[in-house]
N, C-alpha and C. Protein backbone atom coordinates (compact mmCIF):
# COMPACT_ATOMS: atom_id res chain seq x y z
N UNK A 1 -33.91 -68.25 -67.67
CA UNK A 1 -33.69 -68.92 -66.42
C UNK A 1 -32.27 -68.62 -65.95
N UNK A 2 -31.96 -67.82 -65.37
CA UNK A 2 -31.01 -67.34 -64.42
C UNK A 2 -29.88 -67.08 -65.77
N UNK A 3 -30.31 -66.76 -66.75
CA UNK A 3 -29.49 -65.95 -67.52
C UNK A 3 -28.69 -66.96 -68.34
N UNK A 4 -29.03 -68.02 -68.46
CA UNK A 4 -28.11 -69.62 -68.77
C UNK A 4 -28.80 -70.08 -69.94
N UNK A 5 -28.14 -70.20 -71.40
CA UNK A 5 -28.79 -70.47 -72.66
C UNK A 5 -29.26 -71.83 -72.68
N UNK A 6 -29.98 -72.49 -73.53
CA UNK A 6 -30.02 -73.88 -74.01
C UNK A 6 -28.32 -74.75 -73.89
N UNK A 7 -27.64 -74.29 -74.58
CA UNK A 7 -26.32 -74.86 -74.73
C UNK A 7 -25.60 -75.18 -73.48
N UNK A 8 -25.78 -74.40 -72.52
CA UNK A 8 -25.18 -73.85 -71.29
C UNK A 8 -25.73 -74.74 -70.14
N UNK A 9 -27.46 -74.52 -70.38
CA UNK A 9 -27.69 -76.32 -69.43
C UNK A 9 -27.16 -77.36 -69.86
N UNK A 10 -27.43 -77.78 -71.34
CA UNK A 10 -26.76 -79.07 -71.96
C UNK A 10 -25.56 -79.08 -71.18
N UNK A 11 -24.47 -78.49 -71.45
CA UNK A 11 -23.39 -78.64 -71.10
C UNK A 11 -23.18 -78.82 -69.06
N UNK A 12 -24.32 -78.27 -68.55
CA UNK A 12 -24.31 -78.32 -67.20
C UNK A 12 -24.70 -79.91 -66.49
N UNK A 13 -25.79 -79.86 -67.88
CA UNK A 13 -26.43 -81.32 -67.32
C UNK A 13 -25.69 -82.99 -67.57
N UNK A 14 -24.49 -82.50 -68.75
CA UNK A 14 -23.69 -83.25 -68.78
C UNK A 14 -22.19 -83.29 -68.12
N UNK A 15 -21.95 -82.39 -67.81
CA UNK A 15 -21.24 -82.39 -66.49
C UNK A 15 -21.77 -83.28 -64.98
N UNK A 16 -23.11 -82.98 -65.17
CA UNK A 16 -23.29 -83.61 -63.72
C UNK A 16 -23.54 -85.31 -64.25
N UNK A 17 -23.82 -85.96 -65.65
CA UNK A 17 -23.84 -86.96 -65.85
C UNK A 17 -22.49 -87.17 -65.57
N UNK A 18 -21.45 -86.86 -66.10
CA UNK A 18 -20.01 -87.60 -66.05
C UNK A 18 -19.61 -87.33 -64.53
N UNK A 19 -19.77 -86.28 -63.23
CA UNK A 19 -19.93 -86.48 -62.15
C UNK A 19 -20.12 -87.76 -61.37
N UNK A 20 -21.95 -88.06 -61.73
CA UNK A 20 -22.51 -88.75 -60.86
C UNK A 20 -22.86 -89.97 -61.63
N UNK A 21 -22.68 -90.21 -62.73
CA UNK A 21 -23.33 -91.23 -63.70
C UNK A 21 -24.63 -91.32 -63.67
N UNK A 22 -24.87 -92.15 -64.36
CA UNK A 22 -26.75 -92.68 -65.44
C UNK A 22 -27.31 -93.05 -63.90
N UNK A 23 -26.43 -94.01 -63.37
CA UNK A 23 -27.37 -94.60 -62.11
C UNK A 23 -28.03 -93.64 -61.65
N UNK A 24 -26.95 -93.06 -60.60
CA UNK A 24 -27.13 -91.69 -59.81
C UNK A 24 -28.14 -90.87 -60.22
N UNK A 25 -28.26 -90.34 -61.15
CA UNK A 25 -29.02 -89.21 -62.10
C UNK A 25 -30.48 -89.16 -61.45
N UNK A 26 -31.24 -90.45 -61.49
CA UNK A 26 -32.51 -90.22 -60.97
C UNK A 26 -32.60 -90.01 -59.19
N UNK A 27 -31.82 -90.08 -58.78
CA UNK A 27 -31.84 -90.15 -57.41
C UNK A 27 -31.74 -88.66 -57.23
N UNK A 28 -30.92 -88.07 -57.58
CA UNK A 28 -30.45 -86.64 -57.71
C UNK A 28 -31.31 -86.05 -58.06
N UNK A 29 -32.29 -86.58 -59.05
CA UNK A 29 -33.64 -85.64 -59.51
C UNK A 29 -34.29 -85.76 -58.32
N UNK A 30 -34.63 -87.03 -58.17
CA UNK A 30 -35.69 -87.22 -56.83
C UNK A 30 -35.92 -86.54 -55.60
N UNK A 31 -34.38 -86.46 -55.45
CA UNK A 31 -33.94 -85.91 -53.64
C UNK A 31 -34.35 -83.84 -54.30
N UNK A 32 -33.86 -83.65 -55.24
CA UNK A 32 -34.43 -82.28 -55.81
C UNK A 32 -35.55 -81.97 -55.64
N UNK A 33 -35.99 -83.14 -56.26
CA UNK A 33 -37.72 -82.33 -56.05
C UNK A 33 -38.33 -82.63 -54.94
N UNK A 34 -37.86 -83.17 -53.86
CA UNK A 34 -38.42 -83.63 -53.13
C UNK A 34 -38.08 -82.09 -51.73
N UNK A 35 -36.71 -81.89 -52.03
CA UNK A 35 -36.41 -80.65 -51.33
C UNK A 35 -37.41 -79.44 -51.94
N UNK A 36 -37.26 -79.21 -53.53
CA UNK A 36 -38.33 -78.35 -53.68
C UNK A 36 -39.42 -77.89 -53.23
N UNK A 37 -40.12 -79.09 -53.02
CA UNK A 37 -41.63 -79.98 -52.38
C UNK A 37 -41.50 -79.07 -51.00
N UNK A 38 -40.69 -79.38 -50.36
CA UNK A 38 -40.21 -79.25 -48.83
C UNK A 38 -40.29 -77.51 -49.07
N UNK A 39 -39.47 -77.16 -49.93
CA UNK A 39 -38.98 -75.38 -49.18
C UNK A 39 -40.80 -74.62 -50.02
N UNK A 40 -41.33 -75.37 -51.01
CA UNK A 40 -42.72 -74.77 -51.07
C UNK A 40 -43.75 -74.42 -50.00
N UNK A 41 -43.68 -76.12 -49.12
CA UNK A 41 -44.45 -76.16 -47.92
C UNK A 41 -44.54 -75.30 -46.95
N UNK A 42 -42.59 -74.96 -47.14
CA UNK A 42 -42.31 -73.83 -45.54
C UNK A 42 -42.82 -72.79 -46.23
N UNK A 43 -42.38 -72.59 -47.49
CA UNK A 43 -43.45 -71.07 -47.80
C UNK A 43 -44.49 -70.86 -47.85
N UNK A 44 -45.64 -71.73 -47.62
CA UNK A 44 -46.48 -71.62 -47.64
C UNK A 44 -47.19 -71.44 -46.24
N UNK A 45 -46.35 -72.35 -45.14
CA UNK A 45 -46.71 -72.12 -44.17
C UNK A 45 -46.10 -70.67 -43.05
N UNK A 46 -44.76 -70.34 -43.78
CA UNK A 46 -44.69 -69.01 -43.52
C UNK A 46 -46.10 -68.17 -43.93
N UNK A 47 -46.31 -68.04 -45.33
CA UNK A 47 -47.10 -66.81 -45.72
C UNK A 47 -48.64 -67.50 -44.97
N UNK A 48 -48.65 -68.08 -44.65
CA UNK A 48 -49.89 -68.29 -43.39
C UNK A 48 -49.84 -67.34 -42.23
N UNK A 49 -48.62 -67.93 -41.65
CA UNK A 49 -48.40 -67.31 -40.32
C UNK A 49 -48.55 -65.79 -40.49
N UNK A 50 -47.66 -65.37 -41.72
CA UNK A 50 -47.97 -64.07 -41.85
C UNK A 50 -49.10 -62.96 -42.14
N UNK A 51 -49.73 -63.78 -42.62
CA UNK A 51 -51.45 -63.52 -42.88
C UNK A 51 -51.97 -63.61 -41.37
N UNK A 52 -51.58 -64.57 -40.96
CA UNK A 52 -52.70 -64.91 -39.42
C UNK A 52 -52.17 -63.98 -38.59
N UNK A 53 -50.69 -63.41 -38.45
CA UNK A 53 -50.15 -62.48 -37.28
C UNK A 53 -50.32 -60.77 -38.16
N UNK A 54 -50.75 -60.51 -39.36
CA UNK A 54 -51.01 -59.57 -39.74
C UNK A 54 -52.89 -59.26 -39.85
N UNK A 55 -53.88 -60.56 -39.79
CA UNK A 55 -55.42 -59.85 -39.31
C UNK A 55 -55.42 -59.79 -37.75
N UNK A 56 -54.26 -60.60 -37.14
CA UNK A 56 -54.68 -60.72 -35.87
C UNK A 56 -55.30 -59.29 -34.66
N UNK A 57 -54.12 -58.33 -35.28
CA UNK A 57 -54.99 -56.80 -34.75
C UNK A 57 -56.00 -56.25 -34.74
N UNK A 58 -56.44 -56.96 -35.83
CA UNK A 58 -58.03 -56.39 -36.33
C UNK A 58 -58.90 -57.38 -35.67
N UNK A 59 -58.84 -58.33 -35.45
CA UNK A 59 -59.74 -59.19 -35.08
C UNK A 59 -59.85 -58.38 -33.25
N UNK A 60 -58.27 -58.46 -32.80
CA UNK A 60 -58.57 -57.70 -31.30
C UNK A 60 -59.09 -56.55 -30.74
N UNK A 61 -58.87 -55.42 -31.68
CA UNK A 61 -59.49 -54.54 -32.04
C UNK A 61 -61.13 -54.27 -31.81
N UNK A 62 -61.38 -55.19 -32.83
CA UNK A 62 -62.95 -55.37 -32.36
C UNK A 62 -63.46 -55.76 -31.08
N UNK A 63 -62.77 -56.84 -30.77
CA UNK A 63 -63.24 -57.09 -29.33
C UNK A 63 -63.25 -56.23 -28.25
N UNK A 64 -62.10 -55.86 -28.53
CA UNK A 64 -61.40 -54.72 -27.61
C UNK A 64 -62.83 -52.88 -27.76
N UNK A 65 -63.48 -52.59 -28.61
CA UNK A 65 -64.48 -51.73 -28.73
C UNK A 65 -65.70 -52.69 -28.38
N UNK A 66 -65.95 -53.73 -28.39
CA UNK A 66 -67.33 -54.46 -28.02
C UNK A 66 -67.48 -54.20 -26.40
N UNK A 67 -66.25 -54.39 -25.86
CA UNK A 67 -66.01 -54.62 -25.03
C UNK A 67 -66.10 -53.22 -24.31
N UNK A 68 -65.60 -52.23 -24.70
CA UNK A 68 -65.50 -50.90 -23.95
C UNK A 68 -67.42 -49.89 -24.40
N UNK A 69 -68.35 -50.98 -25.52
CA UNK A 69 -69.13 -50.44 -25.59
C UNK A 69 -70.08 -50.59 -24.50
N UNK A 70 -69.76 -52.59 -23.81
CA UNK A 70 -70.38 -52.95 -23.01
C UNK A 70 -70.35 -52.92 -21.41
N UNK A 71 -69.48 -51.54 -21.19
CA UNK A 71 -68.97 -51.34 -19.51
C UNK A 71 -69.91 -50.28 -19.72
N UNK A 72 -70.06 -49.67 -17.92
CA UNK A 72 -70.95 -48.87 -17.72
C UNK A 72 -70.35 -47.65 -17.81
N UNK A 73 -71.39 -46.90 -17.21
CA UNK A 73 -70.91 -45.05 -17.40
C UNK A 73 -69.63 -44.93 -16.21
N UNK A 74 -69.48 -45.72 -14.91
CA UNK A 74 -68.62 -46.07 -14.04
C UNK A 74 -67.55 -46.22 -14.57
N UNK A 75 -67.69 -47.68 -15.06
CA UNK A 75 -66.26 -48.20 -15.44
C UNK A 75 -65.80 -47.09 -16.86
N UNK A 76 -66.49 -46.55 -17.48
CA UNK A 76 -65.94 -45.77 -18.73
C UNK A 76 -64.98 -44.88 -18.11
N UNK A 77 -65.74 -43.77 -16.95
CA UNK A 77 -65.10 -42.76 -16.57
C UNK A 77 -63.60 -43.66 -15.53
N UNK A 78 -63.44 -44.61 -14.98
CA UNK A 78 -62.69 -44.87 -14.55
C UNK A 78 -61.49 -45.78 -15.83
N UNK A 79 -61.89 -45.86 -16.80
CA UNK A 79 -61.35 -45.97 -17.78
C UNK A 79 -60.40 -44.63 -18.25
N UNK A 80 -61.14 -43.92 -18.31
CA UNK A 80 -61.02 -42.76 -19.53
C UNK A 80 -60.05 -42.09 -17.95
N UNK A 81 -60.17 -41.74 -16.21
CA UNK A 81 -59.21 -41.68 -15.55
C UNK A 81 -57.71 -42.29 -15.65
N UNK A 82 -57.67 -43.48 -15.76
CA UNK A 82 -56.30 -44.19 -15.55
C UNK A 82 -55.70 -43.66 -17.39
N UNK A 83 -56.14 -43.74 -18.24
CA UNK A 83 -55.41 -43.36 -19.33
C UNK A 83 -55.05 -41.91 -19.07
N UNK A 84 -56.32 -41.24 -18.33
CA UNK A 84 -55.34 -39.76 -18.66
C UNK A 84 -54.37 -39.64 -17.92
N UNK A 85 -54.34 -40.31 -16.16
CA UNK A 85 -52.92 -40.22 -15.48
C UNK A 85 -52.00 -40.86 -15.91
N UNK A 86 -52.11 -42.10 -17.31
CA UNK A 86 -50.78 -42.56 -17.39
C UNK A 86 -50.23 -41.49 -18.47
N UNK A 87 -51.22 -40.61 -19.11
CA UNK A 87 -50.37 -39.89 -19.64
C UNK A 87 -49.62 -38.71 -19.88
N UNK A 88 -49.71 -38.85 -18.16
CA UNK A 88 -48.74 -36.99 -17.65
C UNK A 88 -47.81 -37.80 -16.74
């Protein structure tokens, strides 16, 4: 754990006793895990968002071919016109 022996917490965790005292101690755990709690949530609701804005192409995609299967021979060729003049 971040490179820190047995001895090395002891000595950390009694530092923060003579700090904050016995009272203190559980409060300090509490508000800890409670932030923990908290920065899990945002990660979790990040790696959502990121999932949902990374299928989102694919989902449009499809629509986007349903859609060009269901225009006529008209609208195709006036389709398949405006792309080729935008691209000269």
């Amino acid at each position: 754990m971040f490179g820190l022996g047995g001895q090395e917490l002891i000595v950390i965790l009694l530092i923060i006793l003579l700090f904050f005292g016995a009272k203190k101690l559980p409060e300090l755990a509490k508000g800890l895990g409670k932030g923990l709690n908290e920065f899990k949530k945002a990660q979790a609701g990040l790696e959502e968002e990121f999932n949902k804005a990374v299928e989102a192409p694919k989902t449009g995609s499809d629509d986007l071919s349903e859609r060009v299967k269901n225009m006529s021979d008209d609208e195709k060729a006036k389709l398949a016109a405006m792309l080729n003049a935008s691209k000269k």
